[in-house]
C-alpha atoms as a PDB file:
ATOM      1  CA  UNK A   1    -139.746  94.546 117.360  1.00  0.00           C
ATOM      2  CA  UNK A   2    -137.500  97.135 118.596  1.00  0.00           C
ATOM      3  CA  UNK A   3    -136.955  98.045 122.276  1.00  0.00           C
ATOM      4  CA  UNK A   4    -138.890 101.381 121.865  1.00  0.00           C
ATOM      5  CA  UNK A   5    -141.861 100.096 120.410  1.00  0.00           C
ATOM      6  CA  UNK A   6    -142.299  97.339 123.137  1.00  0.00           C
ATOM      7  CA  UNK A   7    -142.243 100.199 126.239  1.00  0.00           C
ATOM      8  CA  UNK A   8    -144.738 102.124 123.998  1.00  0.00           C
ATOM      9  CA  UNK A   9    -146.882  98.945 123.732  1.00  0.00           C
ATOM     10  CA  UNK A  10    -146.337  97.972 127.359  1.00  0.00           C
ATOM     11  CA  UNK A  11    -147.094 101.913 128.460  1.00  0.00           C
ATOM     12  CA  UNK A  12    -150.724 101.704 126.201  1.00  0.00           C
ATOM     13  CA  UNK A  13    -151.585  98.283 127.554  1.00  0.00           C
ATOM     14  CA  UNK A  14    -150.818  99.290 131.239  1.00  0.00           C
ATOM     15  CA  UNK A  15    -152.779 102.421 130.125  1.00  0.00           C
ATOM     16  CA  UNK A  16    -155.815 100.521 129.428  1.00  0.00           C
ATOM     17  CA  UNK A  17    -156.008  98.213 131.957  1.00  0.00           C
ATOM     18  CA  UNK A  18    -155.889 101.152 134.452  1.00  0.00           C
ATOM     19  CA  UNK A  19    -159.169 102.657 132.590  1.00  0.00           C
ATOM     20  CA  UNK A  20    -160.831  99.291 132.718  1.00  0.00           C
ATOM     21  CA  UNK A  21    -160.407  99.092 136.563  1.00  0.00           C
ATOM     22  CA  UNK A  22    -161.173 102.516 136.946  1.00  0.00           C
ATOM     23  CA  UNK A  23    -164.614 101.587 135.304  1.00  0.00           C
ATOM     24  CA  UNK A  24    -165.302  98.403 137.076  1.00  0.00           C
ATOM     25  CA  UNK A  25    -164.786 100.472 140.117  1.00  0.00           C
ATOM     26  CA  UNK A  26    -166.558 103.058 139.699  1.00  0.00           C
ATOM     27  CA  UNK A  27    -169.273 100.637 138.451  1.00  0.00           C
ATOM     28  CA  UNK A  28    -168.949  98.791 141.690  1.00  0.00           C
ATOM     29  CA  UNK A  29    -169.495 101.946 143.462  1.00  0.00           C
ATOM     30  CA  UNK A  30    -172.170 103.487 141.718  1.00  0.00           C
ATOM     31  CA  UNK A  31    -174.464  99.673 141.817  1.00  0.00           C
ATOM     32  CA  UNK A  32    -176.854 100.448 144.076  1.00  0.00           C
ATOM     33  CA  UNK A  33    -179.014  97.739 145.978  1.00  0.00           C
ATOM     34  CA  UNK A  34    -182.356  97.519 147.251  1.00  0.00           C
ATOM     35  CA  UNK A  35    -180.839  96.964 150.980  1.00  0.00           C
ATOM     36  CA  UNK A  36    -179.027 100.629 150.522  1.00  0.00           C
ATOM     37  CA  UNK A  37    -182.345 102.906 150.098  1.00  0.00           C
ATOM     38  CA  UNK A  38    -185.647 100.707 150.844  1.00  0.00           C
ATOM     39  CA  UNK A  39    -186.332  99.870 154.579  1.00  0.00           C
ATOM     40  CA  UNK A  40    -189.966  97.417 154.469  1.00  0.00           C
ATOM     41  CA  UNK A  41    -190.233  97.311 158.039  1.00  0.00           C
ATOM     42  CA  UNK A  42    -190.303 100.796 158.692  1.00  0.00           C
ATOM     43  CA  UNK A  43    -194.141 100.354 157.710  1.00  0.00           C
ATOM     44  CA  UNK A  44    -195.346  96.786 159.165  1.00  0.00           C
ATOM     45  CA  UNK A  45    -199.165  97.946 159.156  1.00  0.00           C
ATOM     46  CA  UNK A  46    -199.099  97.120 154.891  1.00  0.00           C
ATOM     47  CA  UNK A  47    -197.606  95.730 152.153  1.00  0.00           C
ATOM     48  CA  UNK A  48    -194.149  96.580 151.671  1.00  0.00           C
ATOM     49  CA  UNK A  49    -192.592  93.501 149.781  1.00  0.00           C
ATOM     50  CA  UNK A  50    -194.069  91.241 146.952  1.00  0.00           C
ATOM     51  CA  UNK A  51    -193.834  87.067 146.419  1.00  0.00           C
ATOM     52  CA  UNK A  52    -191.457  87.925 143.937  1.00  0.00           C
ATOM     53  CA  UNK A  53    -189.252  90.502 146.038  1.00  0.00           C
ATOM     54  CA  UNK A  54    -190.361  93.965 144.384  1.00  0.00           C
ATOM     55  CA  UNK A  55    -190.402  96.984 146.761  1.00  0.00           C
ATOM     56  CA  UNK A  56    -194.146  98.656 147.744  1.00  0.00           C
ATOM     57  CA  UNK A  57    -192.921 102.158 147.797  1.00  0.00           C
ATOM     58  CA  UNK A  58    -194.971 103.869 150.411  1.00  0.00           C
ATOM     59  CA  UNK A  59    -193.736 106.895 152.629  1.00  0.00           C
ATOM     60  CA  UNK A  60    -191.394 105.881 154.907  1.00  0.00           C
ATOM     61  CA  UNK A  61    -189.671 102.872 153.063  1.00  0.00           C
ATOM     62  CA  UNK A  62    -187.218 104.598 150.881  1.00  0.00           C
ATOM     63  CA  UNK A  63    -184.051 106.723 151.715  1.00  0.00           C
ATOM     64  CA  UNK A  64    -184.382 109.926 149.974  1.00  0.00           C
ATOM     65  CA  UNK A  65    -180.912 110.929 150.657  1.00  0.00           C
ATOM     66  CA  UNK A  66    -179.390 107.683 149.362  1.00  0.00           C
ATOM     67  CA  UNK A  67    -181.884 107.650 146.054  1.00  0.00           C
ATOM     68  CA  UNK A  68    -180.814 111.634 145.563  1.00  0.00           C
ATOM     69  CA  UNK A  69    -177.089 111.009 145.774  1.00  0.00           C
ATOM     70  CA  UNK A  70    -177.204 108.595 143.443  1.00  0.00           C
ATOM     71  CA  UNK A  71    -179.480 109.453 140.974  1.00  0.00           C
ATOM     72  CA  UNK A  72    -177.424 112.747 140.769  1.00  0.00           C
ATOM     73  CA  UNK A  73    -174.511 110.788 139.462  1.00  0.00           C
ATOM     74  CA  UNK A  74    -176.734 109.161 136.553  1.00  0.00           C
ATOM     75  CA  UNK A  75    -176.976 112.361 134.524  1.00  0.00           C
ATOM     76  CA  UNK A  76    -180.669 111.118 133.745  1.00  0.00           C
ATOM     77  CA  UNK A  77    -184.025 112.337 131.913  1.00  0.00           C
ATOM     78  CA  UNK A  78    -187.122 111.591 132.889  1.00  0.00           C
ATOM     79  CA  UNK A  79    -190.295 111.931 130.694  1.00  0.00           C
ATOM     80  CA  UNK A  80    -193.829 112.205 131.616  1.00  0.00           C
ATOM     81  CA  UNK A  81    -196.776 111.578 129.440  1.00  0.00           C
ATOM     82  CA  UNK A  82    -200.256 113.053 129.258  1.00  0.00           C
ATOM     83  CA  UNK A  83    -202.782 112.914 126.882  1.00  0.00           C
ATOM     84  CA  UNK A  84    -206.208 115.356 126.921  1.00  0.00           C
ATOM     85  CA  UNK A  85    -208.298 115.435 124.313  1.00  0.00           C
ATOM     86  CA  UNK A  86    -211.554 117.637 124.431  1.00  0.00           C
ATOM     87  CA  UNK A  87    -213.550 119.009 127.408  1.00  0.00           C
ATOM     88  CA  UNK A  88    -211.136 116.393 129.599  1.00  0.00           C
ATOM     89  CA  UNK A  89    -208.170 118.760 128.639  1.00  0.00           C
ATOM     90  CA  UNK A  90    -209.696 122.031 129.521  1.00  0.00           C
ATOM     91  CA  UNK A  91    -210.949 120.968 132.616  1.00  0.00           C
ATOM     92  CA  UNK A  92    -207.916 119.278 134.115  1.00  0.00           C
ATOM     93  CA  UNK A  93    -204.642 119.557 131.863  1.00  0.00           C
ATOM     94  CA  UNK A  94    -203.813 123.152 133.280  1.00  0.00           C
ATOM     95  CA  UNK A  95    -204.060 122.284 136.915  1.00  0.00           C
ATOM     96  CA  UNK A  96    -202.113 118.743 135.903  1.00  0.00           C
ATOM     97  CA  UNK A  97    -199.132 120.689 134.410  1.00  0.00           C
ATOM     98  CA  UNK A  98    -199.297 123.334 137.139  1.00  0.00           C
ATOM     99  CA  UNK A  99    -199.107 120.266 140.265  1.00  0.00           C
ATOM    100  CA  UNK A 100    -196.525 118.625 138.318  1.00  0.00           C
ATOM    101  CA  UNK A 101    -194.111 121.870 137.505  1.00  0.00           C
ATOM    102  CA  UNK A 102    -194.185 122.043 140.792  1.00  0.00           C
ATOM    103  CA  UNK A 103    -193.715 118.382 142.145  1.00  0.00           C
ATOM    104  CA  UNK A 104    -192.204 116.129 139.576  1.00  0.00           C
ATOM    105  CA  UNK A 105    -188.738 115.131 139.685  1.00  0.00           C
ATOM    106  CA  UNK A 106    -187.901 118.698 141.109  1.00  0.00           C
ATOM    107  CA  UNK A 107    -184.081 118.724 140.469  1.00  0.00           C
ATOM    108  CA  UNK A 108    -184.132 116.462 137.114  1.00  0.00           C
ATOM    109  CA  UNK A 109    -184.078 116.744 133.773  1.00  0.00           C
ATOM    110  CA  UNK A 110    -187.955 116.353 132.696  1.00  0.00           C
ATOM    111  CA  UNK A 111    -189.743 116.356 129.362  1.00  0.00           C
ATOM    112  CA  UNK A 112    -193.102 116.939 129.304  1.00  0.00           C
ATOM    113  CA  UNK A 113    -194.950 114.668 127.022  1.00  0.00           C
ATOM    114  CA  UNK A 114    -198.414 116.444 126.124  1.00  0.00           C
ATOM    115  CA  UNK A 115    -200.626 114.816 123.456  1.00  0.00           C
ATOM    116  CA  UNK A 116    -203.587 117.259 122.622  1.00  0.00           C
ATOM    117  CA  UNK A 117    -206.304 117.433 119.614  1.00  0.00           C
ATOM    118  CA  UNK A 118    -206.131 120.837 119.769  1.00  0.00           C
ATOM    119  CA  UNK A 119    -202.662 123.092 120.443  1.00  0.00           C
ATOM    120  CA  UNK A 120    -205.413 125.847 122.346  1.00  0.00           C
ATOM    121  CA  UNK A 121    -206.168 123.589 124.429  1.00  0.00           C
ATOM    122  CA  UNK A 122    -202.192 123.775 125.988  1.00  0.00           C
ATOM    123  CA  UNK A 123    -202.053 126.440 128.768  1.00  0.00           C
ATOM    124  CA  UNK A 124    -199.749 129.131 128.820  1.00  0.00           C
ATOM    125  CA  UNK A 125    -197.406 127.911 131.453  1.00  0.00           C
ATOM    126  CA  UNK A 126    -193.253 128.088 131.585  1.00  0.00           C
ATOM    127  CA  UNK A 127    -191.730 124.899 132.297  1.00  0.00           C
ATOM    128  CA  UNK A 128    -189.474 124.794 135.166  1.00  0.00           C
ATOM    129  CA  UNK A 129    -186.050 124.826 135.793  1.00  0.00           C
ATOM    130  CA  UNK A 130    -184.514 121.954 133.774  1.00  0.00           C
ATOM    131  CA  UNK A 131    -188.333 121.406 132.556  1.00  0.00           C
ATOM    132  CA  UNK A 132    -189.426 121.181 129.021  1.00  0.00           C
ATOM    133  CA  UNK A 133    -192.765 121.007 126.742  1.00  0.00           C
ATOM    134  CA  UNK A 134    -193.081 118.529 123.707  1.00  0.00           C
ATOM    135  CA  UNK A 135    -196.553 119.048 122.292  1.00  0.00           C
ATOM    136  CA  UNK A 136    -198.008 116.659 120.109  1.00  0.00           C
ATOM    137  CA  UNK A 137    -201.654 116.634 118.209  1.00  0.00           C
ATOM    138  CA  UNK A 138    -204.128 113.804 117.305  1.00  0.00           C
ATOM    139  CA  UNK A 139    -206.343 114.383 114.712  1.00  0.00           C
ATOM    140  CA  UNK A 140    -209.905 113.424 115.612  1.00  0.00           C
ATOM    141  CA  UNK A 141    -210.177 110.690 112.867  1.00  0.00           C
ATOM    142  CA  UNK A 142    -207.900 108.688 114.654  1.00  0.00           C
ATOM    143  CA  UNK A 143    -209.955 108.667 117.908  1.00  0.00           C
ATOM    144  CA  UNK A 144    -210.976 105.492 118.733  1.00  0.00           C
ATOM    145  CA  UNK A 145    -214.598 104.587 121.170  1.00  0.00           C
ATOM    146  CA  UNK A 146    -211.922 103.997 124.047  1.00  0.00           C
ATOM    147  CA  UNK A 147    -210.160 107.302 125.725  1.00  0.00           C
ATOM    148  CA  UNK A 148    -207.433 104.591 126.994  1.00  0.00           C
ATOM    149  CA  UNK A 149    -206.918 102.607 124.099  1.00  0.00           C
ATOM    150  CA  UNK A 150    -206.498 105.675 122.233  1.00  0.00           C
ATOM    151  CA  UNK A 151    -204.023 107.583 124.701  1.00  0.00           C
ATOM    152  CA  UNK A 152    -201.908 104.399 124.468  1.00  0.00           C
ATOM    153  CA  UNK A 153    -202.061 104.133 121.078  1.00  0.00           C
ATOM    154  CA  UNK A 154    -200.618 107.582 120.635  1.00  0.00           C
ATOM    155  CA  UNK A 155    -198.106 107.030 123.506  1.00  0.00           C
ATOM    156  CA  UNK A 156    -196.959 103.917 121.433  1.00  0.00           C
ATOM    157  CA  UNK A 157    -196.160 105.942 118.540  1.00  0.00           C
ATOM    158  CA  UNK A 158    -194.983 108.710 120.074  1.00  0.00           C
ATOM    159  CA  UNK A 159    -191.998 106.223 122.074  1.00  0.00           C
ATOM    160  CA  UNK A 160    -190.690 104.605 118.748  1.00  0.00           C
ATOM    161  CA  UNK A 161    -190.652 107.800 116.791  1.00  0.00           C
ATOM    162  CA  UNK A 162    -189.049 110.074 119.542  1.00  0.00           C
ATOM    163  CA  UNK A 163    -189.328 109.098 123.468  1.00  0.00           C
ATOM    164  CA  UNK A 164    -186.862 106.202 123.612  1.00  0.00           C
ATOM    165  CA  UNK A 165    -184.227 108.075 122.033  1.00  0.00           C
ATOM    166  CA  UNK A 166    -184.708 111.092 124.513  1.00  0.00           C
ATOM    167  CA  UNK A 167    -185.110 109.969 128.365  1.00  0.00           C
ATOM    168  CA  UNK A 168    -184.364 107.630 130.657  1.00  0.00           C
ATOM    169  CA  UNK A 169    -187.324 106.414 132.341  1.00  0.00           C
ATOM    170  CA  UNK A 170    -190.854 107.228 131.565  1.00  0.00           C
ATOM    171  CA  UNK A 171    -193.788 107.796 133.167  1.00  0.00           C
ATOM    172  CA  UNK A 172    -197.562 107.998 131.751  1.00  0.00           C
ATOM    173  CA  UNK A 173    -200.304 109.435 134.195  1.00  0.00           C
ATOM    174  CA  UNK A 174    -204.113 110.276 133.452  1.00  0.00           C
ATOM    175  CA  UNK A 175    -204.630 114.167 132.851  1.00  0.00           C
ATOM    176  CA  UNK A 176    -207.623 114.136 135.894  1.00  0.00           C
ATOM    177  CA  UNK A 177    -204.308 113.375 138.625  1.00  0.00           C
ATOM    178  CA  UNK A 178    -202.830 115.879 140.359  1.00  0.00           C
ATOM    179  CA  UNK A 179    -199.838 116.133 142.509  1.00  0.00           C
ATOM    180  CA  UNK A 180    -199.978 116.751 145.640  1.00  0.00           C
ATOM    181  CA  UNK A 181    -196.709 116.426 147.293  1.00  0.00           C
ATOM    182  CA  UNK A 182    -192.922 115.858 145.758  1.00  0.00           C
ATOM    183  CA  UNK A 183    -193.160 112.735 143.501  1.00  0.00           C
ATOM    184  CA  UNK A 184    -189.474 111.785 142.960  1.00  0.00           C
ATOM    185  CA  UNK A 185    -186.485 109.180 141.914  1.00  0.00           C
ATOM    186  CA  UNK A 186    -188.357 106.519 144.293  1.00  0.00           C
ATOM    187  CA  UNK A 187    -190.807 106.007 141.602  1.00  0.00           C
ATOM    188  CA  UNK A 188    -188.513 105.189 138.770  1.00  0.00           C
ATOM    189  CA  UNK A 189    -187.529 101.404 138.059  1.00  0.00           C
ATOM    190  CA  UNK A 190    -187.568  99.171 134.813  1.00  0.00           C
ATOM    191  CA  UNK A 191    -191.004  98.221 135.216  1.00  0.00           C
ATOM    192  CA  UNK A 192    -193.274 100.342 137.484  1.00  0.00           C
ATOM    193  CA  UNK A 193    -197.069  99.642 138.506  1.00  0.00           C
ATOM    194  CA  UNK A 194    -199.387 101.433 140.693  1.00  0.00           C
ATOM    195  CA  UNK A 195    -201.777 100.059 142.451  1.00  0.00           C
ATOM    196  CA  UNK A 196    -205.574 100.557 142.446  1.00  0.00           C
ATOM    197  CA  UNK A 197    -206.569 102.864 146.181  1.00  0.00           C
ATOM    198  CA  UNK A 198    -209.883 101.114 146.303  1.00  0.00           C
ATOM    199  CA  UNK A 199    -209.016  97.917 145.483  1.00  0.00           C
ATOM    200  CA  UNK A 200    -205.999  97.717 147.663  1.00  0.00           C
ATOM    201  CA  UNK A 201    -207.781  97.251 150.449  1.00  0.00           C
ATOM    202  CA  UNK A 202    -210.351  94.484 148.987  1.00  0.00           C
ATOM    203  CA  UNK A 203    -210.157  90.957 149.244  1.00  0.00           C
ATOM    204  CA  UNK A 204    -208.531  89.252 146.140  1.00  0.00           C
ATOM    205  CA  UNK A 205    -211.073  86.997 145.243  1.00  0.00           C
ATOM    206  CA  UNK A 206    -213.584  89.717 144.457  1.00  0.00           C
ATOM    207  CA  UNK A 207    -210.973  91.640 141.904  1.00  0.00           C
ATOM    208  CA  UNK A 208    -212.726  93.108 138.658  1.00  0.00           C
ATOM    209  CA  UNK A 209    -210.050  90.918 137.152  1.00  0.00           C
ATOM    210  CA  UNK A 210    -211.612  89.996 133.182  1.00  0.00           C
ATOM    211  CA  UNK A 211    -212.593  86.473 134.024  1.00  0.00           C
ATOM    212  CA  UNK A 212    -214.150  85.250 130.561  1.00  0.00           C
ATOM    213  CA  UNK A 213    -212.214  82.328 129.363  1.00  0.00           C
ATOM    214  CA  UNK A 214    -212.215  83.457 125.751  1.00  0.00           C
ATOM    215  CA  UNK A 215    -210.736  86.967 126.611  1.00  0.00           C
ATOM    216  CA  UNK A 216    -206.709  87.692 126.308  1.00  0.00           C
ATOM    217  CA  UNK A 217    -207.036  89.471 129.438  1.00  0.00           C
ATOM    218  CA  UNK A 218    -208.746  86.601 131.351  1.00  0.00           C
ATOM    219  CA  UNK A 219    -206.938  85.674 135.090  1.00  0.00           C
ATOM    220  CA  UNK A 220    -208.724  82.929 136.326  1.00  0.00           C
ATOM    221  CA  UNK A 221    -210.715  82.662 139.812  1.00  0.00           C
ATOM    222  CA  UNK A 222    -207.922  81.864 142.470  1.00  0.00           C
ATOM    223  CA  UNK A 223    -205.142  83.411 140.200  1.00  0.00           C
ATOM    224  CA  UNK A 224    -203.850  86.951 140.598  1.00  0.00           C
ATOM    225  CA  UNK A 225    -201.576  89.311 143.260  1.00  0.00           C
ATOM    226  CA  UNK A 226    -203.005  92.576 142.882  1.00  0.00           C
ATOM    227  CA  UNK A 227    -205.204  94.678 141.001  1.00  0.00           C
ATOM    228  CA  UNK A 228    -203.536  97.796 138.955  1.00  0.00           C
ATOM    229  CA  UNK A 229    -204.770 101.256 138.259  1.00  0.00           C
ATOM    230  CA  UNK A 230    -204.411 101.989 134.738  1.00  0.00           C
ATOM    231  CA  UNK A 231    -203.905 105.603 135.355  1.00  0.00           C
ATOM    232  CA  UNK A 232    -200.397 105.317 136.102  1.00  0.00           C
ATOM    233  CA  UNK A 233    -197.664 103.299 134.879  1.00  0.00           C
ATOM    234  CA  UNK A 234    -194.094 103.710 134.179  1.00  0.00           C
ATOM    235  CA  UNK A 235    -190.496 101.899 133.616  1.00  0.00           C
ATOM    236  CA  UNK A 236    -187.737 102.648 130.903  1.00  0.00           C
ATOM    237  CA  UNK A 237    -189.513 103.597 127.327  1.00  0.00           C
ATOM    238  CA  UNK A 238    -188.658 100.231 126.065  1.00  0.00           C
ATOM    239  CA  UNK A 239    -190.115  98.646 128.827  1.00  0.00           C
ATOM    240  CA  UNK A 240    -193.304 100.570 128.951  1.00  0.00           C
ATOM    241  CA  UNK A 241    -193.632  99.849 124.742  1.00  0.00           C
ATOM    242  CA  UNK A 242    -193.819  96.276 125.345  1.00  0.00           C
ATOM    243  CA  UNK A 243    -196.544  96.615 127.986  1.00  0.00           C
ATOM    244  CA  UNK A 244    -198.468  98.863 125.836  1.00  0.00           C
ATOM    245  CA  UNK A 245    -198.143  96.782 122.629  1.00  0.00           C
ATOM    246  CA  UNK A 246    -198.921  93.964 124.054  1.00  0.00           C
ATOM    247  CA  UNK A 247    -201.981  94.919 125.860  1.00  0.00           C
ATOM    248  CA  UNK A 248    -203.258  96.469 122.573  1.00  0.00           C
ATOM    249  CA  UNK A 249    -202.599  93.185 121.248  1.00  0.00           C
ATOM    250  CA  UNK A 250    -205.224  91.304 123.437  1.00  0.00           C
ATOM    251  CA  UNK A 251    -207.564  93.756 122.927  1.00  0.00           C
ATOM    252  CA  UNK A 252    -207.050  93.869 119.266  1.00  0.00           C
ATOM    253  CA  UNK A 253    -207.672  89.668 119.656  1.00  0.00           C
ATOM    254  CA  UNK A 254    -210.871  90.493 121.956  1.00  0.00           C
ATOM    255  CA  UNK A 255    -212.229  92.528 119.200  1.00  0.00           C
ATOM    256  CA  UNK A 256    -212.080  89.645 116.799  1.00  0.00           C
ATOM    257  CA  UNK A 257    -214.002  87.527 119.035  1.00  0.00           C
ATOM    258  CA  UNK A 258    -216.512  89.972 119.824  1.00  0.00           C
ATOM    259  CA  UNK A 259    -215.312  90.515 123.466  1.00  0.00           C
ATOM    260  CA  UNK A 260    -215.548  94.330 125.140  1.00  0.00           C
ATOM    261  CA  UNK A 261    -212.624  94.041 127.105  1.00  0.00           C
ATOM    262  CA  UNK A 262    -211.279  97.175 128.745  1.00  0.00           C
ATOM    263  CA  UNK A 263    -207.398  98.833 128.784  1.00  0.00           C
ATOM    264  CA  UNK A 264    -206.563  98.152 132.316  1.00  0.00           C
ATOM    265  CA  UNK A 265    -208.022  94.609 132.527  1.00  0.00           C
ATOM    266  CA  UNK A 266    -205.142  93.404 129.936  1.00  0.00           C
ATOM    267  CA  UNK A 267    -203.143  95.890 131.957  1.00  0.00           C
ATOM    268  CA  UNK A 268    -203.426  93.606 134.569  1.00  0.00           C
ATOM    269  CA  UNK A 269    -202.986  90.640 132.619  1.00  0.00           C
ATOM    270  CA  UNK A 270    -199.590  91.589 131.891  1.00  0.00           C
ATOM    271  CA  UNK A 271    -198.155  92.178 134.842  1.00  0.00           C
ATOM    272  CA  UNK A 272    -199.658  89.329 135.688  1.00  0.00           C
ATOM    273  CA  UNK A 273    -197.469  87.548 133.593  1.00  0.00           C
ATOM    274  CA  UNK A 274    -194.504  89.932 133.613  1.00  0.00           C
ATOM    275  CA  UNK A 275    -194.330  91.006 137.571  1.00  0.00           C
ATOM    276  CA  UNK A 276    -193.318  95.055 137.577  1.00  0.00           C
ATOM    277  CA  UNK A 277    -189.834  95.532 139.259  1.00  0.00           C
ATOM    278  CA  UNK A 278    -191.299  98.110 141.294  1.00  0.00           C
ATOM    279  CA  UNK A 279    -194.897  99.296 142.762  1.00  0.00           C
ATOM    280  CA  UNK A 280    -196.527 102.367 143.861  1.00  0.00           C
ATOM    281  CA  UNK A 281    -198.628 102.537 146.732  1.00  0.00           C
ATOM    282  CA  UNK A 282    -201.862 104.086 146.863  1.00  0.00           C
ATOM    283  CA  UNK A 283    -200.445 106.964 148.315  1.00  0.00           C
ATOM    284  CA  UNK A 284    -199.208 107.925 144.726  1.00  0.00           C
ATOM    285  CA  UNK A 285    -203.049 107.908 143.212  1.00  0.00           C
ATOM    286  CA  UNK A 286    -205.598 108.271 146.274  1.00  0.00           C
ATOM    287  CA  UNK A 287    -208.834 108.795 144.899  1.00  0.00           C
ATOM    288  CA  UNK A 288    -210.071 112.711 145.987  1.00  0.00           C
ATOM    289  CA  UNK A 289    -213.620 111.603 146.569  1.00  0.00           C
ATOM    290  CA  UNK A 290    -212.641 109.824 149.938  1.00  0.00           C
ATOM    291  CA  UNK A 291    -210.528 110.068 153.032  1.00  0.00           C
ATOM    292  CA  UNK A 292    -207.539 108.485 153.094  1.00  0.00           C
ATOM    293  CA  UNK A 293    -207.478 105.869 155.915  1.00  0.00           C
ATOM    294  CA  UNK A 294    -204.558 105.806 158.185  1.00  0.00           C
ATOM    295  CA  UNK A 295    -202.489 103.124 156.062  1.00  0.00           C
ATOM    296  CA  UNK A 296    -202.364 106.297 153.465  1.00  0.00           C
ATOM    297  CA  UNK A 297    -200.260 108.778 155.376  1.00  0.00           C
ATOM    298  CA  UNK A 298    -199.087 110.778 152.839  1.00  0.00           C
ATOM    299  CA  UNK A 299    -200.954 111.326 149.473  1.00  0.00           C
ATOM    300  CA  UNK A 300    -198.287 112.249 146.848  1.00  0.00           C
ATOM    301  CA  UNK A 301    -201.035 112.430 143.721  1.00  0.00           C
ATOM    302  CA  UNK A 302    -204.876 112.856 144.222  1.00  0.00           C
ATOM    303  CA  UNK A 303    -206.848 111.420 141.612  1.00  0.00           C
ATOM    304  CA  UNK A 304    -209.692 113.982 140.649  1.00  0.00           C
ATOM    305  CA  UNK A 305    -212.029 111.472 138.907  1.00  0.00           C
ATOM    306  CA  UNK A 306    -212.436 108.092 138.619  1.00  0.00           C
ATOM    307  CA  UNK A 307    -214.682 108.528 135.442  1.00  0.00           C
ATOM    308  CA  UNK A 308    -214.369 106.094 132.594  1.00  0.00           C
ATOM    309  CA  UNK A 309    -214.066 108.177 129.944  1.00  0.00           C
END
């Protein structure tokens, strides 16, 4: 090998190896830890922590600033789901979009996930700067008896076909929420869970947990952390898949055996069994029909009805 070719060699390798530390360091840099942004003792009156070490994000824990500056650097797209089907979409999807133009990931890149039966039934709103609108239709012979089972069905499709290819994170919320305040980058994580407003505050032991042995969703008396609010859940797409297909597994398995089991009780099942990374206080899905006690400071989403569809 001549003289020239082994500088040219030497030049590329010390080329590369100057790229690969330039990564690592900027990789080191850009790692950001729970320590940096999340502060648990800034609010001592509640839960802040979990057994297994996820944050509790309520106001007051988390570093906006530190979140912001580096979320910036991620380049990232955030979706948000919501399906309305019926008299449930005209009587809450316009004010939904209009609270969450306003408040959602103000700043971001967002796609608007909205599954409809009927493309009337979509108001005629502009998205928002960075904001856009992906519609998507159900026909009515694929309802099923459960509004939940169905929405998640359709979300399920929806993530393979197009979602995981196109954001980031995603979040799902019921249609009858409504934002009240800035909801923001403290809310995303790998696996997100909210939990329930009213059962927050309850004793454990008296959960509506599904206790029947023969259910898929069953969490025995004496087992369980918290209870979870179906309404809202969120993670990466991948992440939020799983959750979904496996909960439509269990109910798929009730079915078989004759068992009525609802959505959110295998909801709760799974994260029994697969602890979310991250969880939203009830500040991010108070229920409008009562006043917030003074644990719930700041109500970033107002949940307009708790009816079971």
């Amino acid at each position: 090998m001549n003289s020239k070719r082994k500088k040219m060699l030497l030049m590329i390798s010390c080329v590369v190896s100057l790229i690969l530390v330039e990564r690592h360091s900027r990789n080191q840099v850009e790692e950001l830890r729970l320590s940096d942004w999340f502060n648990p003792r800034r609010r001592p009156e509640v839960i802040t922590t979990t057994d297994w070490l996820a944050p509790v994000i309520w106001e007051g824990t988390f570093n906006r600033q530190v979140l912001e500056k580096y979320y910036r650097k991620q380049n990232l797209t955030t979706g948000l789901a919501v399906f309305a089907i019926g008299s449930i979409a005209d009587q809450y999807l316009e004010q939904f979009l209009r609270s969450a133009i306003k408040h959602f990931m103000t700043g971001y890149r967002v796609v608007f996930y909205i599954t409809v039966d009927n493309l009337n039934r979509v108001p005629d709103l502009e998205p928002g700067p960075l904001q856009t609108f992906k519609v998507f239709t159900i026909k009515e012979e694929s309802w099923w008896h459960d509004f939940h089972v169905m929405r998640m069905s359709s979300l399920s499709e929806q993530i393979t076909q197009h979602i995981q290819d196109e954001v980031d994170f995603l979040l799902s919320m019921a249609v009858s929420q409504i934002f009240q305040n800035d909801v923001g980058v403290e809310t995303l994580g790998t696996s997100v869970a909210q939990l329930h407003a009213w059962w927050y505050f309850k004793d454990t032991k008296n959960f509506p947990y599904e206790r029947r042995r023969k259910s898929a969703a069953c969490i025995p008396f004496g087992q369980g952390d918290f209870y979870y609010d179906s309404a809202f859940v969120g993670g990466t797409p991948l992440e939020v898949l799983h959750l979904i297909e496996e909960c439509l597994k269990g109910i798929a398995q009730d079915n078989k055996k004759g068992l009525d089991s609802t959505y959110e009780s295998h909801l709760n099942k799974y994260f029994f069994l697969n602890k979310p990374t991250k969880l939203l206080s009830p500040e991010y899905n108070w229920d409008a029909t009562f006043y917030p006690p003074p644990q719930v400071q700041y109500v970033k989403v107002a949940q307009l009805s708790k009816e079971k569809w």
